[in-house]
N, C-alpha and C. Protein backbone atom coordinates (compact mmCIF):
# COMPACT_ATOMS: atom_id res chain seq x y z
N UNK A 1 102.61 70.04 113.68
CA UNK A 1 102.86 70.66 114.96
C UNK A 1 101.58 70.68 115.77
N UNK A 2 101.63 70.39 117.56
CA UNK A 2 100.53 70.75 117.72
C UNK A 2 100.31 71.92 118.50
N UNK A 3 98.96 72.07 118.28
CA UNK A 3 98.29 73.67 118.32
C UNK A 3 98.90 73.99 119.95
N UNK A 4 99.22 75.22 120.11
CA UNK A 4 100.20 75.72 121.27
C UNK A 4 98.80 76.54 122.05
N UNK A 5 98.71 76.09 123.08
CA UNK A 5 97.58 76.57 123.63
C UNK A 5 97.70 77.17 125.21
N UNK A 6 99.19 77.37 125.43
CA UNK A 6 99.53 78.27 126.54
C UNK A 6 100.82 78.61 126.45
N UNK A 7 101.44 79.51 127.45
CA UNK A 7 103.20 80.05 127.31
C UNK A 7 102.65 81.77 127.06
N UNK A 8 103.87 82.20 127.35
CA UNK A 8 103.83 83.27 126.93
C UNK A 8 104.49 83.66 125.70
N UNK A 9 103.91 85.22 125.28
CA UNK A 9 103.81 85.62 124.12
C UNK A 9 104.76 85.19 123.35
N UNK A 10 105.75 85.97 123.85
CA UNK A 10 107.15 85.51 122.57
C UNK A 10 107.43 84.01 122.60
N UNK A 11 107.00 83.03 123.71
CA UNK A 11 107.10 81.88 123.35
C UNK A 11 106.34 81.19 122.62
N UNK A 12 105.37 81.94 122.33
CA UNK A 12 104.46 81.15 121.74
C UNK A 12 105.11 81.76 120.17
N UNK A 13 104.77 83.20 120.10
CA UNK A 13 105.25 83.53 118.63
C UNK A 13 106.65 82.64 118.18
N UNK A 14 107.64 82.58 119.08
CA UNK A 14 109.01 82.23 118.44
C UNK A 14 108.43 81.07 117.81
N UNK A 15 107.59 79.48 118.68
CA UNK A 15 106.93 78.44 118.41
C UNK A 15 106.53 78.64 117.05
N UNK A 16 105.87 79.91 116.67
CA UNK A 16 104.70 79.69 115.39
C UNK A 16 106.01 79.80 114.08
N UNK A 17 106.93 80.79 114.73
CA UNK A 17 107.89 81.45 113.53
C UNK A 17 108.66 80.05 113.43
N UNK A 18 109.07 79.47 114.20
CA UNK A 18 110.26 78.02 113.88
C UNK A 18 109.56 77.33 112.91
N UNK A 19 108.05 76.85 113.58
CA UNK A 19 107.23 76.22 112.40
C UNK A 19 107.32 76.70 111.18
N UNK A 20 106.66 77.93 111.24
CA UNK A 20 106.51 78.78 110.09
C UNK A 20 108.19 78.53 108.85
N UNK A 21 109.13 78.98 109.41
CA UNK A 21 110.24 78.30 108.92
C UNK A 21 110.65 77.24 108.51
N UNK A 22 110.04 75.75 109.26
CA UNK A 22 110.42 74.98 108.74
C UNK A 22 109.79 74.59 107.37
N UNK A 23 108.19 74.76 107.74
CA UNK A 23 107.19 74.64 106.63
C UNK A 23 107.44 75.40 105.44
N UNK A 24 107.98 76.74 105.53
CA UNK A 24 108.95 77.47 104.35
C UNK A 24 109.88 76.82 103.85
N UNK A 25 110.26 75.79 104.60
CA UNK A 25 111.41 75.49 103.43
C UNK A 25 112.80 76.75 103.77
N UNK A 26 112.64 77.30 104.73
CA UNK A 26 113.76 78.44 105.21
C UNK A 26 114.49 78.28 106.64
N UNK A 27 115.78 78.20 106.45
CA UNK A 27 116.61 78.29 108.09
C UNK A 27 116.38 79.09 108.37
N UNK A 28 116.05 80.21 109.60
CA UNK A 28 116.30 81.54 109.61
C UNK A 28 117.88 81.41 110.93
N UNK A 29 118.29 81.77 111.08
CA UNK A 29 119.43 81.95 112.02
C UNK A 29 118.85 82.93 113.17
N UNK A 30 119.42 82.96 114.41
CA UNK A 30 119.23 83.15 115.44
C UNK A 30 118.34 84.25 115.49
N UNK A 31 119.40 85.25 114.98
CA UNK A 31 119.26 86.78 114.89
C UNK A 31 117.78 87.22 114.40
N UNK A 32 117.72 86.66 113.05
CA UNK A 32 116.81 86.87 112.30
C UNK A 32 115.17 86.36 112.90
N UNK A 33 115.43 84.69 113.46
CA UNK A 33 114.40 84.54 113.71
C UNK A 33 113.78 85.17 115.43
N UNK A 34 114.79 85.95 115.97
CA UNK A 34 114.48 86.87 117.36
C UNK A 34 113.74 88.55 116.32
N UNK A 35 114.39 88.33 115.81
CA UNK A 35 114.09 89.98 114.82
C UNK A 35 112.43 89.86 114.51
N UNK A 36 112.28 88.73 114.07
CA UNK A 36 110.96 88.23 113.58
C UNK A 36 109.96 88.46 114.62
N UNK A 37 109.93 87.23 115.47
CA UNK A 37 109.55 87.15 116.72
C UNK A 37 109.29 89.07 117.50
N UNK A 38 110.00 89.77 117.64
CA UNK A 38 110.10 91.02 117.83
C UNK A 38 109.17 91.82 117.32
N UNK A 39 109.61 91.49 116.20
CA UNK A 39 108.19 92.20 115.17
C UNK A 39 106.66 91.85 114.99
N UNK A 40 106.54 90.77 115.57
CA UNK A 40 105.53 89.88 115.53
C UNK A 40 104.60 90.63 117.18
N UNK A 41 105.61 90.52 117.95
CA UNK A 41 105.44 91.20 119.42
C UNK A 41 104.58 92.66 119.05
N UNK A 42 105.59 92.96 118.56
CA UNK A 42 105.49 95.04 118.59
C UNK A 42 104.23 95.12 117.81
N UNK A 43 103.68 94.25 116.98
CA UNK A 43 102.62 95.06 115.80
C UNK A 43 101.61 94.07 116.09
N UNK A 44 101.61 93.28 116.89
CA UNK A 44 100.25 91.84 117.11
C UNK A 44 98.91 93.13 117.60
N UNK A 45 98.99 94.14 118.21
CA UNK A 45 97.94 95.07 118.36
C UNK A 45 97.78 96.06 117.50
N UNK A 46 98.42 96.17 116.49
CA UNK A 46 98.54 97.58 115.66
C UNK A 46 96.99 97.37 114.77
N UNK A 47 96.30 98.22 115.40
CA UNK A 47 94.40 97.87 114.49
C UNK A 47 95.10 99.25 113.37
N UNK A 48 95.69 99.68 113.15
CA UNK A 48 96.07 100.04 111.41
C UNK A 48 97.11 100.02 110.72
N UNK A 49 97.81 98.67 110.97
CA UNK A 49 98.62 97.95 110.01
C UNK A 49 97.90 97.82 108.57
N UNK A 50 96.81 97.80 108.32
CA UNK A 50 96.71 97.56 107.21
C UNK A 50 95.95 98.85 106.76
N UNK A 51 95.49 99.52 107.48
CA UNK A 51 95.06 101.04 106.78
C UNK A 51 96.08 101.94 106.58
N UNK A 52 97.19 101.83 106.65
CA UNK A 52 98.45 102.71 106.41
C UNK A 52 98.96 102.23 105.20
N UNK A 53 99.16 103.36 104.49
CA UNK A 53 99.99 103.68 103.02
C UNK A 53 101.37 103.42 103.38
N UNK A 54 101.69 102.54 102.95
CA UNK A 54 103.54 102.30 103.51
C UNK A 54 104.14 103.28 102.75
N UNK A 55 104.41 103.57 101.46
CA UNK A 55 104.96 104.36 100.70
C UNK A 55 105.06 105.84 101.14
N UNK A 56 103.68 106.34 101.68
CA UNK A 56 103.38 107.38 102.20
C UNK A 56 104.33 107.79 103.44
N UNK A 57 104.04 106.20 104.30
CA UNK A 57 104.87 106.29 105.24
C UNK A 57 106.33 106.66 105.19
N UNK A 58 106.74 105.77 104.32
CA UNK A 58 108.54 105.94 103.71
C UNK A 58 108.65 107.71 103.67
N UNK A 59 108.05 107.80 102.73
CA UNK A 59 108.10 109.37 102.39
C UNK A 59 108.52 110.31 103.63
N UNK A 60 107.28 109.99 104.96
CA UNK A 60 107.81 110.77 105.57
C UNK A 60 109.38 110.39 106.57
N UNK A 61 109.07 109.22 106.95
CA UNK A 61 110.17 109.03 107.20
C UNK A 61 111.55 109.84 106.64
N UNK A 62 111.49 109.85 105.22
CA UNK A 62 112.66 110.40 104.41
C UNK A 62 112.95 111.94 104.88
N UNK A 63 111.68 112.65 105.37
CA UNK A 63 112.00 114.08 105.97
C UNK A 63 112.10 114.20 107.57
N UNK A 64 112.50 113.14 108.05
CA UNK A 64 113.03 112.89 109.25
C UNK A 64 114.56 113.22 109.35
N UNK A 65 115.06 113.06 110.91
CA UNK A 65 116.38 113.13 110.67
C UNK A 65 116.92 111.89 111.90
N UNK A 66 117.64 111.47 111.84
CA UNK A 66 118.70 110.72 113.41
C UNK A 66 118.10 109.79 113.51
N UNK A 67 118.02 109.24 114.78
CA UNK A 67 117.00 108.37 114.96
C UNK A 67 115.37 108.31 114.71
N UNK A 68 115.04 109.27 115.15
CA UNK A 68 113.63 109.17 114.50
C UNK A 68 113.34 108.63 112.99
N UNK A 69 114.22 108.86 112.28
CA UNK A 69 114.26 108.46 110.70
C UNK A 69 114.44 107.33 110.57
N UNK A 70 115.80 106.57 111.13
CA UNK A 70 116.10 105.28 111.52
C UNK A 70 115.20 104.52 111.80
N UNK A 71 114.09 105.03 112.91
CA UNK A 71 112.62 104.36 113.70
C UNK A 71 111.78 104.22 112.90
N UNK A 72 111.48 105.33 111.76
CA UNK A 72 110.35 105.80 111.13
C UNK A 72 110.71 104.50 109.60
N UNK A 73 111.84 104.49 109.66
CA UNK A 73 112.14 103.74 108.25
C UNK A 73 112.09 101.93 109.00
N UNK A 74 112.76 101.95 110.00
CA UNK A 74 112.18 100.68 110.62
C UNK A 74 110.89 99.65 110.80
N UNK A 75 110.09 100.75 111.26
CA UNK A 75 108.88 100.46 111.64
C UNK A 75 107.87 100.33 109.75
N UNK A 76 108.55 101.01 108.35
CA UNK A 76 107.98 100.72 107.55
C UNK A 76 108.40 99.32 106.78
N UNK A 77 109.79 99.33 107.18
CA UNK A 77 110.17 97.62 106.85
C UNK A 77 109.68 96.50 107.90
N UNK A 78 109.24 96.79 108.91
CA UNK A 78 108.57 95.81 109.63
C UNK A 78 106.83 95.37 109.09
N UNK A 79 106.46 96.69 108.97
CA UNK A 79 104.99 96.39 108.48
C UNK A 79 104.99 95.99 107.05
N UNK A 80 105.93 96.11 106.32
CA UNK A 80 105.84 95.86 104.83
C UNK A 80 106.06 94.42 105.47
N UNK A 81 106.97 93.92 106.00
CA UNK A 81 107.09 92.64 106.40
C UNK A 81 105.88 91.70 106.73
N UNK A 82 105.25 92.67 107.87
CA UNK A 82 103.92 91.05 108.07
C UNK A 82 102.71 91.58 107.22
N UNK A 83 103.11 92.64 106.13
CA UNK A 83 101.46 92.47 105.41
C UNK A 83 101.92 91.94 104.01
N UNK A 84 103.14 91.09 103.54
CA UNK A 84 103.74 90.65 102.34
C UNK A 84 103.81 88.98 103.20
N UNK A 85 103.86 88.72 104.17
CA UNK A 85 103.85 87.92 104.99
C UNK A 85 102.95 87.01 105.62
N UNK A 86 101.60 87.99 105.95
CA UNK A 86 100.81 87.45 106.71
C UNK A 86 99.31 87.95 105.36
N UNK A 87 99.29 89.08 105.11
CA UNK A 87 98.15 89.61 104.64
C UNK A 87 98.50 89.81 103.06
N UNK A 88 99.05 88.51 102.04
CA UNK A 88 99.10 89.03 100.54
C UNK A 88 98.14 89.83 100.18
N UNK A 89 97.05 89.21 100.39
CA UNK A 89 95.98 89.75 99.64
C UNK A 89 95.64 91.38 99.97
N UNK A 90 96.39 92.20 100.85
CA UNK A 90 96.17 93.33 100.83
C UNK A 90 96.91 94.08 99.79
N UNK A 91 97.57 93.31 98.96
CA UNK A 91 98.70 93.60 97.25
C UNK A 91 97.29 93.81 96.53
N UNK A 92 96.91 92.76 96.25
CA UNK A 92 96.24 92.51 95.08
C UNK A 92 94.79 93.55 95.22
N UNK A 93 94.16 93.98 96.98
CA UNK A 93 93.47 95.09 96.75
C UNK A 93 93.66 96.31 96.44
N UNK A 94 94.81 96.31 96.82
CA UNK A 94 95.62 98.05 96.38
C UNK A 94 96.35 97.77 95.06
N UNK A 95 96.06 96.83 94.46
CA UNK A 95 96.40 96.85 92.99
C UNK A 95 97.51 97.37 92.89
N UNK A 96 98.95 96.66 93.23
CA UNK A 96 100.09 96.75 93.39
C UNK A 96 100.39 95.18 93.35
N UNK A 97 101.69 94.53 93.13
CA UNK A 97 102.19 93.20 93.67
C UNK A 97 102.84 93.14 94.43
N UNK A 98 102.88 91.99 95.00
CA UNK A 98 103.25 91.56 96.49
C UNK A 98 105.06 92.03 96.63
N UNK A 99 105.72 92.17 95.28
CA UNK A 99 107.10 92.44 95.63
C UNK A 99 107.35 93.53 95.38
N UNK A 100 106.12 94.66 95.49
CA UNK A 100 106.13 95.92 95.64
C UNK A 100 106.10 96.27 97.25
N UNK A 101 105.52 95.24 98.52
CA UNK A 101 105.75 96.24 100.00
C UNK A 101 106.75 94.98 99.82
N UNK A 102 107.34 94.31 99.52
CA UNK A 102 109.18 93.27 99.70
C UNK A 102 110.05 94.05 99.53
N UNK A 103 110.25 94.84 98.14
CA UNK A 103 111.19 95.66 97.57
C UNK A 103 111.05 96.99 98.76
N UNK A 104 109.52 97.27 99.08
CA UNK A 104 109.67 98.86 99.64
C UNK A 104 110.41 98.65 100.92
N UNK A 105 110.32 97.48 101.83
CA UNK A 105 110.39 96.77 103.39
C UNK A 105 112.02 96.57 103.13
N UNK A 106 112.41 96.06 102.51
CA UNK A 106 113.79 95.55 102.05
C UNK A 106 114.43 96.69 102.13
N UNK A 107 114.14 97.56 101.43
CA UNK A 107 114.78 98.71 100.88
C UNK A 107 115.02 99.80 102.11
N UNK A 108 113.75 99.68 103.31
CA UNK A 108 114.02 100.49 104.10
C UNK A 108 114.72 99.65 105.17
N UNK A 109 114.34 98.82 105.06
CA UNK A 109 115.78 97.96 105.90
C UNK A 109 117.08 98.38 105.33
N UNK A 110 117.42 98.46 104.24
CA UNK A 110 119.05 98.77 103.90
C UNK A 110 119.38 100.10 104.27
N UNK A 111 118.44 101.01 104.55
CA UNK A 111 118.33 102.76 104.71
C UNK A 111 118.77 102.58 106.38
N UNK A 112 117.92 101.56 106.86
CA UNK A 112 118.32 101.27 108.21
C UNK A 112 120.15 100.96 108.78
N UNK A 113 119.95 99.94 107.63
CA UNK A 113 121.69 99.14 107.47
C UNK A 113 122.55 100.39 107.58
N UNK A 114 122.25 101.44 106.55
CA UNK A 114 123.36 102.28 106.37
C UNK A 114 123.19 103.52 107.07
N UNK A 115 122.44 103.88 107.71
CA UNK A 115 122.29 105.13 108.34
C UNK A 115 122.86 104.47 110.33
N UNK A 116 122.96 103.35 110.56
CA UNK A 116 123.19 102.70 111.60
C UNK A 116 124.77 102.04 111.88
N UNK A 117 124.93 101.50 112.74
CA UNK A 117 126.52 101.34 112.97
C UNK A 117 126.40 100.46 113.66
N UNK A 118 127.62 99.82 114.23
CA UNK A 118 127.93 98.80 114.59
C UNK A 118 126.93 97.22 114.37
N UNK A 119 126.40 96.76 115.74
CA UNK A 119 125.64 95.22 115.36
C UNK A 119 124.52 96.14 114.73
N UNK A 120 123.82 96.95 115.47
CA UNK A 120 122.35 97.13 114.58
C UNK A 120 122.69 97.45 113.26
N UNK A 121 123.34 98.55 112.65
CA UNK A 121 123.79 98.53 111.29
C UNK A 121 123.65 96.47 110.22
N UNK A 122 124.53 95.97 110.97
CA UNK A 122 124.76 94.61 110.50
C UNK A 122 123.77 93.53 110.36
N UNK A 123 122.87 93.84 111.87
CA UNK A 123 121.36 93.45 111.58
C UNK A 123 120.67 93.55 110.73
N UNK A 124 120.17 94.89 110.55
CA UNK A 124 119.43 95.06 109.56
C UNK A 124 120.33 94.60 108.03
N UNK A 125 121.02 94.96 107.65
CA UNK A 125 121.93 94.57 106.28
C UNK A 125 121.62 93.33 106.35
N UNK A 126 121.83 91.98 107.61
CA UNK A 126 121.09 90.93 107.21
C UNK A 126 119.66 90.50 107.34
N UNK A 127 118.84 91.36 107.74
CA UNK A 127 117.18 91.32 107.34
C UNK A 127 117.31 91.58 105.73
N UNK A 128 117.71 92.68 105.63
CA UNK A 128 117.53 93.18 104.16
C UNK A 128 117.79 92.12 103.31
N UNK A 129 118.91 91.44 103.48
CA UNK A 129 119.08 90.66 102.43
C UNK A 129 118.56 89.29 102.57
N UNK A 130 117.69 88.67 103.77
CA UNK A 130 116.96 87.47 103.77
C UNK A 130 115.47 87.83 104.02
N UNK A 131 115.15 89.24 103.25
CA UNK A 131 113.74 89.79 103.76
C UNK A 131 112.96 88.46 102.91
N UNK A 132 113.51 88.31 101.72
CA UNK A 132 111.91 87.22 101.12
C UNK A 132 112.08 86.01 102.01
N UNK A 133 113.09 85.68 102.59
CA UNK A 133 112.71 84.56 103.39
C UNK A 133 112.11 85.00 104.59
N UNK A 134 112.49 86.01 105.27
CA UNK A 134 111.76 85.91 106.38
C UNK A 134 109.81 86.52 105.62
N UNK A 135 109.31 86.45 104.97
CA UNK A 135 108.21 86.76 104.12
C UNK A 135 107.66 85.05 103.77
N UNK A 136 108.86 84.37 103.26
CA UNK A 136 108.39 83.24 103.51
C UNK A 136 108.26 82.46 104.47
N UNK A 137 108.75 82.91 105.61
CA UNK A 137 108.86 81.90 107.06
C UNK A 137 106.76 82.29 107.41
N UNK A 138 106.96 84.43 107.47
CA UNK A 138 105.54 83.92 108.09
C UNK A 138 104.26 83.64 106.98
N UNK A 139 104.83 83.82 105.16
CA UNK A 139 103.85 82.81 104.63
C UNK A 139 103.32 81.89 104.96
N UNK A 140 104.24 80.72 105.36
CA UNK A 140 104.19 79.35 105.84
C UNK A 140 102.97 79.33 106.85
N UNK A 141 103.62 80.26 108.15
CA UNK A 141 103.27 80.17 109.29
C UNK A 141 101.64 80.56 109.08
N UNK A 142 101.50 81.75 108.01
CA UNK A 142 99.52 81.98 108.30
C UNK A 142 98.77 80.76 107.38
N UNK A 143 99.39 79.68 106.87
CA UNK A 143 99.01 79.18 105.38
C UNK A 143 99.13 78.02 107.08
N UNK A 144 99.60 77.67 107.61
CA UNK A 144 99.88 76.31 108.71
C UNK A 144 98.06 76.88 110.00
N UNK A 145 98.42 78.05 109.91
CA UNK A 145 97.28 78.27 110.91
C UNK A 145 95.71 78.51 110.22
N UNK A 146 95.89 79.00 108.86
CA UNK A 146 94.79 78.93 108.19
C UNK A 146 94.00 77.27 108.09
N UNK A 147 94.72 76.50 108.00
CA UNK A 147 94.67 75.35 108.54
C UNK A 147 94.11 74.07 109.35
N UNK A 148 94.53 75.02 110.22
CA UNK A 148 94.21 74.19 111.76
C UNK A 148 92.50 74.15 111.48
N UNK A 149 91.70 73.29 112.29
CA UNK A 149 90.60 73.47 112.76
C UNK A 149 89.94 74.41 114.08
């Protein structure tokens, strides 16, 4: 692919995630790969994605209620997402494995699935259940840009 060097944001991210996908070896379907893209959007500035205890996070989430809980459990399956995704090696410093924030991200995606209704309910139920692929789409994608020159 070559290096994308203008467009805007989500066009450029959707660009990296299709790659990222194909180089995985993963289809993602519409939904999933806008979900991605989304997430990619919302957390590209977050300077403590990686200083946050996800587990910790879950926790509180769990003494939430309504939506806020819904949000709070969202936002921990998104970040379990691009640091199992983009940042393995933050597993192996916290001396945990990598399908420890998959299982935790997954899991609060299904909390999502079932505490939710109609399409969003259905959404998430299908994140949850193609979370290692979408883990492998943006594998691909930081392993394609690690890469580049």
């Amino acid at each position: 692919m070559e290096p994308i060097l203008q467009g805007a944001p989500a066009e450029l991210w959707q660009a990296l995630v299709r790659d990222g996908s194909a180089r995985g070896g993963c289809r993602l379907d519409e939904a999933s790969e806008s979900y991605l893209v989304f997430v990619l959007l919302r957390h590209q500035r977050d300077g403590q994605l990686l200083a946050r205890t996800q587990a910790l996070e879950w926790l509180h989430a769990q003494a939430q209620t309504g939506s806020v809980r819904t949000d709070a459990l969202r936002d921990v399956g998104d970040r379990c997402l691009l640091i199992a995704g983009l940042y393995p090696a933050l597993a192996e410093r916290r001396r945990v494995t990598l399908d420890y924030f998959v299982d935790l991200g997954r899991g609060a995606y299904r909390e999502v699935a079932e505490a939710s209704r109609n399409a969003y309910g259905d959404l998430f139920a299908q994140l949850a259940g193609r979370y290692r692929e979408l883990v492998q789409a943006l594998r691909a994608l930081r392993e394609a840009a690690a890469a580049r020159p």
